[in-house]
Protein backbone atom coordinates (compact mmCIF):
# COMPACT_ATOMS: atom_id res chain seq x y z
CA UNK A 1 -46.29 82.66 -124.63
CA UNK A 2 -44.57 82.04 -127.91
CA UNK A 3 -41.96 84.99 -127.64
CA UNK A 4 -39.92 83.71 -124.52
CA UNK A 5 -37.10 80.88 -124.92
CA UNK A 6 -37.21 77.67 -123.28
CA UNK A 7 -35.08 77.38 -120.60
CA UNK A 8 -31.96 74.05 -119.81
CA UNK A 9 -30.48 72.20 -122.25
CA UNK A 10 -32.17 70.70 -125.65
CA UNK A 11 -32.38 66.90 -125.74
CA UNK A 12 -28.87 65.46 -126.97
CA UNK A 13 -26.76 69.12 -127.76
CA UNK A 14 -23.85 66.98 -125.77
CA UNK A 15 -22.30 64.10 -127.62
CA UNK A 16 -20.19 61.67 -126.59
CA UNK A 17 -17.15 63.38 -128.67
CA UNK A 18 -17.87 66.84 -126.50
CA UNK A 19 -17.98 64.98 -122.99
CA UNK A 20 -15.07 62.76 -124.06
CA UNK A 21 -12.89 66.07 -125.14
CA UNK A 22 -14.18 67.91 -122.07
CA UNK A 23 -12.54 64.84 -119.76
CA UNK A 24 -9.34 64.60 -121.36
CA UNK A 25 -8.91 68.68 -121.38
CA UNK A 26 -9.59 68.33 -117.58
CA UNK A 27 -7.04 65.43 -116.80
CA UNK A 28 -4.14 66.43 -119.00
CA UNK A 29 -2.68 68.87 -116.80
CA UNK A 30 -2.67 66.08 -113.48
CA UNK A 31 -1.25 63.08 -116.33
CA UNK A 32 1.58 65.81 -117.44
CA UNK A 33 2.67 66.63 -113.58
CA UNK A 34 2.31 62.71 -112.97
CA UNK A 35 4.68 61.57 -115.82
CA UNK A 36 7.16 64.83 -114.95
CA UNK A 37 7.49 63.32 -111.68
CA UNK A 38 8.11 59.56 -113.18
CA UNK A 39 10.30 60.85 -116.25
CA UNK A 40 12.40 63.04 -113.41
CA UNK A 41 13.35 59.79 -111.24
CA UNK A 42 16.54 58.70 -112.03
CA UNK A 43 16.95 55.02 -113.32
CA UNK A 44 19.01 52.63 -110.94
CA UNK A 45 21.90 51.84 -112.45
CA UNK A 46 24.35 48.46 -112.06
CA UNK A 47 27.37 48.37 -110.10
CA UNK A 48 29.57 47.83 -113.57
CA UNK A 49 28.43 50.54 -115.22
CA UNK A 50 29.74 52.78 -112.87
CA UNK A 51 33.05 52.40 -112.97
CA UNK A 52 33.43 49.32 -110.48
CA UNK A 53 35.42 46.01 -110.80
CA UNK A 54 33.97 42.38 -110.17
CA UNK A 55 35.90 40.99 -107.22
C-alpha cells in the first residue's frame, strides 16, 4: 500500500540537542523555586555587626 504513512517515529528525528533542551525546559521551574527558597534565607550574621560590644 504505497499511499498510507508509516506510523512512530523515523530513526534518529531526536538529537541529543532536542532531549537535552526538553530536560532543562522541564527542570527550570523546580531549580528557580529551589534557589528562591535558598536566596530568601537570611544570612547569619556576627554578634559585632549588630550593634554589640566585646566584653
Amino acid at each position: 500500500m504505497s499511499g498510507e504513512a508509516e506510523a512512530g517515529l523515523r530513526r534518529d528525528a531526536v538529537g541529543l540537542r532536542e532531549v537535552l533542551f526538553q530536560g532543562i525546559t522541564a527542570m527550570a521551574p523546580a531549580a528557580a523555586i529551589a534557589a528562591s527558597i535558598y536566596l530568601d534565607e537570611p544570612a547569619p550574621t556576627h554578634p559585632a555587626q549588630n550593634g554589640a560590644t566585646h566584653r
